[in-house]
C-alpha atoms as a PDB file:
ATOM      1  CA  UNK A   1      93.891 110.276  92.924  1.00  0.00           C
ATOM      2  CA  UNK A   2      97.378 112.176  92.511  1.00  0.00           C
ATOM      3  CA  UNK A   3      99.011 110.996  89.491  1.00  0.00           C
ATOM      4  CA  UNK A   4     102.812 111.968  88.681  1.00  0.00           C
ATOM      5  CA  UNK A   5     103.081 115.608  87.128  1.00  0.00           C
ATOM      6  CA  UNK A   6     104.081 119.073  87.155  1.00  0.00           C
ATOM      7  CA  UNK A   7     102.127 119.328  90.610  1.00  0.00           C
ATOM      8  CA  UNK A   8     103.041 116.330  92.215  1.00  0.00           C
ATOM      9  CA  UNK A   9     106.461 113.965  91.826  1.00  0.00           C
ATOM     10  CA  UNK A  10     105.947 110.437  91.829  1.00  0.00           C
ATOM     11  CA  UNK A  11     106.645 110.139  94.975  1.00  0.00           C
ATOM     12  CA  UNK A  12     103.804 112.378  96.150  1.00  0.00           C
ATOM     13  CA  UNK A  13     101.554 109.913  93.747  1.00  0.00           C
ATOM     14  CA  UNK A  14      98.924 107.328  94.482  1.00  0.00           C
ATOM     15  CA  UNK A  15     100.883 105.026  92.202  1.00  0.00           C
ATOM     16  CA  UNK A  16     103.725 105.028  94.582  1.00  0.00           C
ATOM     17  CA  UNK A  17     101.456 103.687  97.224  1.00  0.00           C
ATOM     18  CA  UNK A  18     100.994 100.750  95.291  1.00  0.00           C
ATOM     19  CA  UNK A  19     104.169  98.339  96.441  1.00  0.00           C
ATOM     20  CA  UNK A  20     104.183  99.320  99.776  1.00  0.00           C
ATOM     21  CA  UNK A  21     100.429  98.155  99.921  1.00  0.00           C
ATOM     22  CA  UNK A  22     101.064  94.572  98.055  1.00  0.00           C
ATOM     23  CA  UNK A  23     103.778  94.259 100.302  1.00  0.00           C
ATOM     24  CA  UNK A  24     102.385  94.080 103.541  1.00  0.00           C
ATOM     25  CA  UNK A  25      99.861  91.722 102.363  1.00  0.00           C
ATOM     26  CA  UNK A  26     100.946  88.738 102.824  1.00  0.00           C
ATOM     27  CA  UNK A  27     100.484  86.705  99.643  1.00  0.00           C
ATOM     28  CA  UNK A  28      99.030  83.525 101.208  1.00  0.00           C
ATOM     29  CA  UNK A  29      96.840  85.190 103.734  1.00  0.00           C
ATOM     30  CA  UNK A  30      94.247  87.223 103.774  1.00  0.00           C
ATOM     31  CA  UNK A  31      94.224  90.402 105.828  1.00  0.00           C
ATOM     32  CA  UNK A  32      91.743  92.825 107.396  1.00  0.00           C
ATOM     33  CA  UNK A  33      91.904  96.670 105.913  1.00  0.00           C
ATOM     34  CA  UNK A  34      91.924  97.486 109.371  1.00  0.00           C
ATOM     35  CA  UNK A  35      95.663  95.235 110.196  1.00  0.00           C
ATOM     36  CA  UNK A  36      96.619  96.604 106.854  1.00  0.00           C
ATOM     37  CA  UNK A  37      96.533 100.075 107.071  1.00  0.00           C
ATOM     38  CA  UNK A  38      97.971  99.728 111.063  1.00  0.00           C
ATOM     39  CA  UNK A  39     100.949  98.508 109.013  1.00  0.00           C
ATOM     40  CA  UNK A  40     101.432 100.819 106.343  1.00  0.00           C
ATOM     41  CA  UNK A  41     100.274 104.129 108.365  1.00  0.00           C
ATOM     42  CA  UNK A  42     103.868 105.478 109.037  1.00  0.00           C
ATOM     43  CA  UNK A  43     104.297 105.029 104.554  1.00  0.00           C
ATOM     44  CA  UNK A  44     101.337 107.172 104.114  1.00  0.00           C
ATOM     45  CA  UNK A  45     100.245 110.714 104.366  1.00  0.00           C
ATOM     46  CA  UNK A  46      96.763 109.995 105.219  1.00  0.00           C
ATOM     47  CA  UNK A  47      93.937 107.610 105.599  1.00  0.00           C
ATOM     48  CA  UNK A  48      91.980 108.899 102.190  1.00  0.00           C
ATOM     49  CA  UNK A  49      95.810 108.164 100.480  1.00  0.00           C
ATOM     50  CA  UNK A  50      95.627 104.285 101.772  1.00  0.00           C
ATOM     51  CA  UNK A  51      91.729 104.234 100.137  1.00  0.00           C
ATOM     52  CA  UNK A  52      92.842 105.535  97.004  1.00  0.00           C
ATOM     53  CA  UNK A  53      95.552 102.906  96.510  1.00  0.00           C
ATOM     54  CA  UNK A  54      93.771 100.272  97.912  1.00  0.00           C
ATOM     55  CA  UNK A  55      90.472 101.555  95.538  1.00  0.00           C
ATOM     56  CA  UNK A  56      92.825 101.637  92.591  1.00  0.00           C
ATOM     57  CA  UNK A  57      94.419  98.089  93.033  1.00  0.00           C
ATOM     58  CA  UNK A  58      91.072  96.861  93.559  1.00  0.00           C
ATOM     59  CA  UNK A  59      90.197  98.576  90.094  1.00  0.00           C
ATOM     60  CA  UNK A  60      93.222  96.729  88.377  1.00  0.00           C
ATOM     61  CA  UNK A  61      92.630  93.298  89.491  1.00  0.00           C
ATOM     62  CA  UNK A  62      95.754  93.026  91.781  1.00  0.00           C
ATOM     63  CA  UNK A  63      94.010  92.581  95.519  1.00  0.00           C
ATOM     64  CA  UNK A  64      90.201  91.211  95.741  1.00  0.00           C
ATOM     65  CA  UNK A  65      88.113  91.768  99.121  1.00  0.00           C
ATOM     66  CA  UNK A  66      85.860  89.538 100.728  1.00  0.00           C
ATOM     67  CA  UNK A  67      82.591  90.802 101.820  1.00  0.00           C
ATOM     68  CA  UNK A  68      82.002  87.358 104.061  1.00  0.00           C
ATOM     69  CA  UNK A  69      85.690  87.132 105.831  1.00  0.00           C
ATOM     70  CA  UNK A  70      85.868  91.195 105.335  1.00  0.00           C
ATOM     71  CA  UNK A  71      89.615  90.713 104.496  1.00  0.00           C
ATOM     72  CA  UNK A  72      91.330  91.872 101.571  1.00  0.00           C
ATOM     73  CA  UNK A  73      93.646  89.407  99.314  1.00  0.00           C
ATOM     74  CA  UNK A  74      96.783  89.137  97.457  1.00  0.00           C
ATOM     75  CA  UNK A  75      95.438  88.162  93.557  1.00  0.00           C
ATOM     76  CA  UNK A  76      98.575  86.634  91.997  1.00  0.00           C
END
């Protein structure tokens, strides 16, 4: 995970990543990691990027994933 420093600016960081992944989910529909990162692709640098944001708002409570629907949520 790149946090903001002397290396990297913030918007190099993870934590950057963060709105533009709540964003495209929709808040009152679930969606697949697959549609998601189809949407945000062109926002981030890479596909291990996307999995570190999406791990890390996981980790803090703000999306929650399905195992039976395999889609991830929007936890208000």
């Amino acid at each position: 995970m790149k946090l903001p420093n002397k290396l990297y600016s913030y918007k190099e960081s993870t934590i950057s990543k963060f709105p533009v992944i709540l964003d495209a989910i929709d808040k009152g529909k679930a969606t697949s990691i697959s549609e998601l990162y189809i949407e945000v692709i062109e926002k981030m640098e890479d596909l291990t990027e996307f999995l570190e944001a999406l791990e890390c708002l996981y980790a803090l409570g703000k999306i929650d994933y399905s195992l039976v629907s395999r889609r991830a949520n929007y936890v208000v």
